[in-house]
C-alpha atoms as a PDB file:
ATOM      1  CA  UNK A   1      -9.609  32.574  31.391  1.00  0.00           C
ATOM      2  CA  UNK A   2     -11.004  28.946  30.633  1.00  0.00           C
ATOM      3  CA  UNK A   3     -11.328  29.841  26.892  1.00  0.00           C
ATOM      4  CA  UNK A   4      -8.107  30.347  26.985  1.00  0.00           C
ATOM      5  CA  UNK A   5      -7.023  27.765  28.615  1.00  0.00           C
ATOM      6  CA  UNK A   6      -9.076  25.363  26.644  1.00  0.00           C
ATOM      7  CA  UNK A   7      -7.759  27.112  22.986  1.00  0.00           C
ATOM      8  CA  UNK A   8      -4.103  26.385  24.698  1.00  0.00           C
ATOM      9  CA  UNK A   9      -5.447  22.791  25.363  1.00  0.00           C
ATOM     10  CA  UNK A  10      -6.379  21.931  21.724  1.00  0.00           C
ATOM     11  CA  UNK A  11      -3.171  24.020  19.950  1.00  0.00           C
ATOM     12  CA  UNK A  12      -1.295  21.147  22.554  1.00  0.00           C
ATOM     13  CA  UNK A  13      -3.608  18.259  21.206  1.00  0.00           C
ATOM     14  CA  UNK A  14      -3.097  19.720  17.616  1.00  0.00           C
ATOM     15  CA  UNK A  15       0.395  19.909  18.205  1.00  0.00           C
ATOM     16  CA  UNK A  16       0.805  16.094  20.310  1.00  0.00           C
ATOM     17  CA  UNK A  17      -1.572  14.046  18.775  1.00  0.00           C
ATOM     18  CA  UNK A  18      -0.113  14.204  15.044  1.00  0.00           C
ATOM     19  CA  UNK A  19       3.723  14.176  16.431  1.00  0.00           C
ATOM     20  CA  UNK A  20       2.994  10.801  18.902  1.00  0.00           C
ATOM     21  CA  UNK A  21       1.140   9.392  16.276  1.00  0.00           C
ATOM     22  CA  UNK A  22       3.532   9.489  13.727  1.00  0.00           C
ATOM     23  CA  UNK A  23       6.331   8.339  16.427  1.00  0.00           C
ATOM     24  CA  UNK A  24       4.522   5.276  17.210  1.00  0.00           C
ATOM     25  CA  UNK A  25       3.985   3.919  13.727  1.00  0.00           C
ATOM     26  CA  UNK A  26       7.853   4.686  12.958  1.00  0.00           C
ATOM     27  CA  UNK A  27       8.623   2.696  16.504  1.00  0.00           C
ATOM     28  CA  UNK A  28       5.987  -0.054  15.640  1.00  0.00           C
ATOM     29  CA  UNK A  29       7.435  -0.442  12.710  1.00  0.00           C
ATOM     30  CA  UNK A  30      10.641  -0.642  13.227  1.00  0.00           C
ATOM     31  CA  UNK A  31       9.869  -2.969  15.718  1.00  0.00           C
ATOM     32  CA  UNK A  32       8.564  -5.031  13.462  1.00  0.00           C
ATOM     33  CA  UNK A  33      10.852  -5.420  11.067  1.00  0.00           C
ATOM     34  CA  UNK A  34      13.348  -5.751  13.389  1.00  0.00           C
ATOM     35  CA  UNK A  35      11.744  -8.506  15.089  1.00  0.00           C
ATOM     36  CA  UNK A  36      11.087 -10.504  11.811  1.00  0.00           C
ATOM     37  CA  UNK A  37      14.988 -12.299  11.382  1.00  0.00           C
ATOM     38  CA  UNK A  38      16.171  -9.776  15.043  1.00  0.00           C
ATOM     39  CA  UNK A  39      14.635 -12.218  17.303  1.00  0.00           C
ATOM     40  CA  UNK A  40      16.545 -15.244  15.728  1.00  0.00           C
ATOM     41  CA  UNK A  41      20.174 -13.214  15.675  1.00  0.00           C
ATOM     42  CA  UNK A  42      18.964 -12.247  19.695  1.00  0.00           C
ATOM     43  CA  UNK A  43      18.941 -15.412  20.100  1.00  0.00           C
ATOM     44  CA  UNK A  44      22.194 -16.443  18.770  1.00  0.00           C
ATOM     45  CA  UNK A  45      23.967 -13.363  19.444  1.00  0.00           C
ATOM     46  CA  UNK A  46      22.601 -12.743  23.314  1.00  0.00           C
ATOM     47  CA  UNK A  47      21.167  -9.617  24.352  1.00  0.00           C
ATOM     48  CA  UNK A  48      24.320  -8.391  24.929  1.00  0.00           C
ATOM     49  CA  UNK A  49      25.438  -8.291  21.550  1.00  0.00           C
ATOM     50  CA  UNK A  50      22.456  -7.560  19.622  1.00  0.00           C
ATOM     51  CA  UNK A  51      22.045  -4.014  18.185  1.00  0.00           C
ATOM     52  CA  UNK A  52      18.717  -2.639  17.951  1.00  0.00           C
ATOM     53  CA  UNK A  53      18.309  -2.331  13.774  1.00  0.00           C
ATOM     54  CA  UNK A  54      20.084  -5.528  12.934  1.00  0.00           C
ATOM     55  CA  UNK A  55      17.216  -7.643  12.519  1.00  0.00           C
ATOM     56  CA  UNK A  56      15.832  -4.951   9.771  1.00  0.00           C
ATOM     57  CA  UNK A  57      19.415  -4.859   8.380  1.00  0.00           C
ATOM     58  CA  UNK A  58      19.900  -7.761   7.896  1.00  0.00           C
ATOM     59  CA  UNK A  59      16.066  -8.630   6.522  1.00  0.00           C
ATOM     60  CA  UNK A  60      17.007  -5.937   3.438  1.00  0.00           C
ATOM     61  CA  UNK A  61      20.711  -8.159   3.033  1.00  0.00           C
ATOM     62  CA  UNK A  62      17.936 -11.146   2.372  1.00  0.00           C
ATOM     63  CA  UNK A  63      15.618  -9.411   0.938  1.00  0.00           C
ATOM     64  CA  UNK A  64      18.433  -7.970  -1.979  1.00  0.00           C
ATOM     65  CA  UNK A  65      20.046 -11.131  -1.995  1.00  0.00           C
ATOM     66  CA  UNK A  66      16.506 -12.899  -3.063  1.00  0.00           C
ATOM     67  CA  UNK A  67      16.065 -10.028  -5.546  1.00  0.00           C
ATOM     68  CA  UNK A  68      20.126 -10.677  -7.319  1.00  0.00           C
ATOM     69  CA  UNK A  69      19.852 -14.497  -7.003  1.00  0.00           C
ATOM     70  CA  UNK A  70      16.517 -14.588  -9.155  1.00  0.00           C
ATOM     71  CA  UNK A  71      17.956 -12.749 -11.958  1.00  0.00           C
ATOM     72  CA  UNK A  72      20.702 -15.911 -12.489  1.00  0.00           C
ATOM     73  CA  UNK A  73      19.200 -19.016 -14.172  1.00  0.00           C
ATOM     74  CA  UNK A  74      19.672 -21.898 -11.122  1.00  0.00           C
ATOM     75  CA  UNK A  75      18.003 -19.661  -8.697  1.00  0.00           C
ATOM     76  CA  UNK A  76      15.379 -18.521 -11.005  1.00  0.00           C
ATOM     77  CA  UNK A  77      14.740 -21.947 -12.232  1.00  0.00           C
ATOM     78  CA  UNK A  78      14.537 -23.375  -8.166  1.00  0.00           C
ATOM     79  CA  UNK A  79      12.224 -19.947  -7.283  1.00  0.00           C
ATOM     80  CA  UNK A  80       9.817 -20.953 -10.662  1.00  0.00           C
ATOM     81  CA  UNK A  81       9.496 -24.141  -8.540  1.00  0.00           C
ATOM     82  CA  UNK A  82       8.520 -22.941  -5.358  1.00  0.00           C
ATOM     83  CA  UNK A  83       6.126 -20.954  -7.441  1.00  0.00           C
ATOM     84  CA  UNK A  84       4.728 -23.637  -9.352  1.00  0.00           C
ATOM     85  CA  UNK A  85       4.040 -25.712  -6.048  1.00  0.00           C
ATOM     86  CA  UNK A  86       2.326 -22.586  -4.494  1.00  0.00           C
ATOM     87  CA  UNK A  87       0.035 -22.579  -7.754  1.00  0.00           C
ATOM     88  CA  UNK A  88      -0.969 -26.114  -7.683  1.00  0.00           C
ATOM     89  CA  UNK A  89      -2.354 -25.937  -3.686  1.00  0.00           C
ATOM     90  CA  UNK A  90      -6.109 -24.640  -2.990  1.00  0.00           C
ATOM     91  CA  UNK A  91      -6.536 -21.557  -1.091  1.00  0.00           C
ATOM     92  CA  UNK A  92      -2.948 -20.897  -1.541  1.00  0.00           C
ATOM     93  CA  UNK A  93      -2.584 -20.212  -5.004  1.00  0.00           C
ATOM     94  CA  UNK A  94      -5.543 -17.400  -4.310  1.00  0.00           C
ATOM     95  CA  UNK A  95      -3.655 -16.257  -1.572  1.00  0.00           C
ATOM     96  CA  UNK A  96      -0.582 -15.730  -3.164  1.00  0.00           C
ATOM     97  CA  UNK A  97      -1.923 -14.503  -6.644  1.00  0.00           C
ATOM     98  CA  UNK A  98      -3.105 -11.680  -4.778  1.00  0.00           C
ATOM     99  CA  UNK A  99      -0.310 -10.860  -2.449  1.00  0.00           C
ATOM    100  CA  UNK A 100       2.155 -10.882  -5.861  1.00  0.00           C
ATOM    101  CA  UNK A 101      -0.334  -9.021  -8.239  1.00  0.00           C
ATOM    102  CA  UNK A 102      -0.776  -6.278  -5.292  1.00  0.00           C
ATOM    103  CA  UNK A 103       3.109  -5.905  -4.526  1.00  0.00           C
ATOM    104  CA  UNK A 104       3.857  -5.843  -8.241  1.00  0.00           C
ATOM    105  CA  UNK A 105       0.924  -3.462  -8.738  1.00  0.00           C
ATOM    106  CA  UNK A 106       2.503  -1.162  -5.938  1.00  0.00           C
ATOM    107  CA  UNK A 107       6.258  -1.396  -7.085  1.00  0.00           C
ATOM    108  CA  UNK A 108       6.655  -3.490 -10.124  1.00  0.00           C
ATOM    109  CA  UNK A 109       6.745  -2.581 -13.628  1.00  0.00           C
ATOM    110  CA  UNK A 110       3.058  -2.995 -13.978  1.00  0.00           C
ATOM    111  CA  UNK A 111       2.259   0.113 -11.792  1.00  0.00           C
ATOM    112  CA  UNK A 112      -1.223   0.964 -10.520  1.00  0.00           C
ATOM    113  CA  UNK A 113      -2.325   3.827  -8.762  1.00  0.00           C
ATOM    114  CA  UNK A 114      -0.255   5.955 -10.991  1.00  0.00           C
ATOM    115  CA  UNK A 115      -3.184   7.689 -12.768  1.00  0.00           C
ATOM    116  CA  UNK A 116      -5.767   9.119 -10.422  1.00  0.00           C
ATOM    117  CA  UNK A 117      -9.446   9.796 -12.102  1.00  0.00           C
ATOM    118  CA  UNK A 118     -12.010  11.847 -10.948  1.00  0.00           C
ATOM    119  CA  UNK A 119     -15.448  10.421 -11.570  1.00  0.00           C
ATOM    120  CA  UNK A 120     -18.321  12.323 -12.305  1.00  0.00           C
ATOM    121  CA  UNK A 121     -21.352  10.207 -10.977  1.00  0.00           C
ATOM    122  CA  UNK A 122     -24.238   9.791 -13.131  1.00  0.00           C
ATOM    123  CA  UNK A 123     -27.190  12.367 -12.721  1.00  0.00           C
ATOM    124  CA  UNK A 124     -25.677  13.426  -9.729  1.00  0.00           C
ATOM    125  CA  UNK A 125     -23.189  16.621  -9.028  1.00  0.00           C
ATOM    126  CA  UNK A 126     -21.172  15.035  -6.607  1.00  0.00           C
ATOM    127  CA  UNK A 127     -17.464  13.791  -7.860  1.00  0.00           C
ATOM    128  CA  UNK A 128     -15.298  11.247  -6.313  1.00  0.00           C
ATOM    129  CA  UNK A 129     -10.949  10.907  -6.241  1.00  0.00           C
ATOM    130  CA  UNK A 130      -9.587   7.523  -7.225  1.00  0.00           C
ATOM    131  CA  UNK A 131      -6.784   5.584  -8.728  1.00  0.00           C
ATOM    132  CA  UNK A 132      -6.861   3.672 -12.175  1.00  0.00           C
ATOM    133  CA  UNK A 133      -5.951  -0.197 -11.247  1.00  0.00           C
ATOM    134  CA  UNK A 134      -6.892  -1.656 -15.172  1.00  0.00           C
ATOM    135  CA  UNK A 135      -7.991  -0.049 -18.260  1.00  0.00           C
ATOM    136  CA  UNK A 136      -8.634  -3.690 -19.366  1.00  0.00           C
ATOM    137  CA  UNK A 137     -11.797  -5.306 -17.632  1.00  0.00           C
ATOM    138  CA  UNK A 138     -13.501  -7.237 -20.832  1.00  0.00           C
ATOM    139  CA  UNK A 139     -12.410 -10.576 -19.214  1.00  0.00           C
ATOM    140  CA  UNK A 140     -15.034  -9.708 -16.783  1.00  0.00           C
ATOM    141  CA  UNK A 141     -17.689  -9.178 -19.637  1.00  0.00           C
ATOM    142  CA  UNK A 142     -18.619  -8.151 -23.072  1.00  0.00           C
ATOM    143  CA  UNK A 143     -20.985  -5.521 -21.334  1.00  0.00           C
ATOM    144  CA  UNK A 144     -18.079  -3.754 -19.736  1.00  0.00           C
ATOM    145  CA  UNK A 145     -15.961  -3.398 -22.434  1.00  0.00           C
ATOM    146  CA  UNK A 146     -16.271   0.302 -22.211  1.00  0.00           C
ATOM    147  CA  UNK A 147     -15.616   0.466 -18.160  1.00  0.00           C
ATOM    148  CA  UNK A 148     -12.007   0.354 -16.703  1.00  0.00           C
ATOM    149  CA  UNK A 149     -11.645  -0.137 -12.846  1.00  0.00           C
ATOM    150  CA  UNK A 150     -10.575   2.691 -10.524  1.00  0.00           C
ATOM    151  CA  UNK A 151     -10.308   1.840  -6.808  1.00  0.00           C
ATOM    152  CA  UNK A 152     -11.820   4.333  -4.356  1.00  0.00           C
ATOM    153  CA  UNK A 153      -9.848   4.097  -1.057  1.00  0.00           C
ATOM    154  CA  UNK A 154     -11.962   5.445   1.656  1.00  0.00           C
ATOM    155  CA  UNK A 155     -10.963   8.262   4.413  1.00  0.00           C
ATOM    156  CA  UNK A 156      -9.188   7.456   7.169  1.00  0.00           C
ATOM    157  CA  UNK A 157      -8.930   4.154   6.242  1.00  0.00           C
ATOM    158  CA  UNK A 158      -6.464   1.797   4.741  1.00  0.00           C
ATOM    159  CA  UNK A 159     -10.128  -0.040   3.038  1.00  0.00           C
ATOM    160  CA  UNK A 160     -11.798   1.009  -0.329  1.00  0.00           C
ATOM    161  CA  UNK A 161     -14.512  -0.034  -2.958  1.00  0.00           C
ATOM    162  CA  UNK A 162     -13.414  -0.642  -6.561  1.00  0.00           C
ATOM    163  CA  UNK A 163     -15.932   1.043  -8.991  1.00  0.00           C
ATOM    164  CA  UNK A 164     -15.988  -0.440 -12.662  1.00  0.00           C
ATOM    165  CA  UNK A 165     -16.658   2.821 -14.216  1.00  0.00           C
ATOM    166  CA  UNK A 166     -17.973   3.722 -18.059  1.00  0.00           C
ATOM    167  CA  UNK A 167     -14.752   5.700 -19.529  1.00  0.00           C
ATOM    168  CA  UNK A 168     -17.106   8.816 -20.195  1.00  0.00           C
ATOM    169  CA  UNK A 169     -17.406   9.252 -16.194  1.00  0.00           C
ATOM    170  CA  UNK A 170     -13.965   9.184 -15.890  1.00  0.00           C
ATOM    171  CA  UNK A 171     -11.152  12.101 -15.960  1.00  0.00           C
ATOM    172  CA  UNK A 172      -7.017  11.518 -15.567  1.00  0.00           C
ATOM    173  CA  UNK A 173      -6.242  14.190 -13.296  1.00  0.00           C
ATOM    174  CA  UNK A 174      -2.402  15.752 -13.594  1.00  0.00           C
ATOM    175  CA  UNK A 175      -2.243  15.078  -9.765  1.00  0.00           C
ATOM    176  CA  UNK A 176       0.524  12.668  -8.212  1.00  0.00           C
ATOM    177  CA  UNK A 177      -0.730   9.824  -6.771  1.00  0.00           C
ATOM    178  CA  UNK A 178       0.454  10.511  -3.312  1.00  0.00           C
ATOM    179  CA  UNK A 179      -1.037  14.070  -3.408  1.00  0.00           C
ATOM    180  CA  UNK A 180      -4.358  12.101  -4.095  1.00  0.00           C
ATOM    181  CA  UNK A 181      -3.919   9.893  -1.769  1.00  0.00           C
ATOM    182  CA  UNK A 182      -2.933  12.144   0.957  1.00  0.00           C
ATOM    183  CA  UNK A 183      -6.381  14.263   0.170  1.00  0.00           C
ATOM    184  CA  UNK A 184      -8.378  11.248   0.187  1.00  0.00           C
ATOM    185  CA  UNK A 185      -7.133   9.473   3.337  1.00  0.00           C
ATOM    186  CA  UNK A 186      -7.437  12.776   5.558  1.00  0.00           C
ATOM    187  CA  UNK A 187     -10.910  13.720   4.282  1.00  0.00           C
ATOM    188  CA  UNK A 188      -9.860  17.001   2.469  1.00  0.00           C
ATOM    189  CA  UNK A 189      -8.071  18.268   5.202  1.00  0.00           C
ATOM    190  CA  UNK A 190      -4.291  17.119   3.762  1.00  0.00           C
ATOM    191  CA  UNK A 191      -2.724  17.797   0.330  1.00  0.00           C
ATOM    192  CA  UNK A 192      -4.248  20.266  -0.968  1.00  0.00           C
END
């Protein structure tokens, strides 16, 4: 009787656990990004008139509004600007280099992550997943001019290690990126 209670007790954890989880990012989320401009229209608007979902709705308006009014010259010209004072200021410049190469790399035209390699490790059976980030790592070197770099994200973890990798170790697998991804991040267990 208390086997069976306790198999009944982890089909309810397998079936909670993954369902909460999943509702609690989506809420946190949306929290969020609701609170990001929401709090300001709350403000202005009273609780009385503020719908839950404006904030994020009206963050995407901005958001699309940025996007249009850089592809016209004035706006382009005033956001080069902004950009060129950002550039000029210590720490900064860092900072935001890496936040714009990262979001371009993710959604831009300049794609990463689109091409995952399998690695064969040197003298060594084992193999490990990853995602081509730059074929192109010379200006690191003249000795690497026959490595490219393919991040290794690490399970159940948003953190990973970027290998640079001789080409011969490495193999373009015809395997989407999220597939990958999803195999990686859950150990195995997910996507395949």
């Amino acid at each position: 009787m208390w086997r069976r209670l306790l198999k009944f007790f982890v089909n309810g954890i397998l079936t909670i656990v993954p369902i909460g989880l999943v509702v609690y990012v989506v809420v946190q989320g949306f929290q969020f990004f609701d609170s990001l401009l929401g709090n300001k229209l709350r403000e202005s608007l009273g609780d009385g008139l503020y719908v839950p979902g404006l904030g994020i709705l009206l963050t995407l308006v901005l958001i699309t509004l940025v996007g249009w009014l850089t592809t016209h010259w004035f706006s382009a010209q005033l956001i080069g600007i902004v950009e060129y004072i950002l550039q000029r200021i210590p720490f900064v410049k860092t900072l935001y280099k890496i936040i714009r190469e990262t979001i371009e790399s993710l959604v831009g035209e300049k794609r990463s992550f689109s091409k995952v390699a399998l690695i064969t490790l040197p003298n060594n059976p084992m193999k490990m997943l990853g995602f081509v980030t730059t074929e192109d790592v010379k200006r690191l070197g003249d000795q690497l001019h026959d490595h490219i770099a393919v991040y290794v994200p690490q399970t159940f973890q948003v953190a990973g290690v970027t290998f640079l990798v001789p080409k011969e170790h490495v193999e373009i697998l015809e395997l989407s990126p999220e597939e990958a991804m999803r195999f990686i991040l859950s150990g195995g267990v997910s996507g395949s």
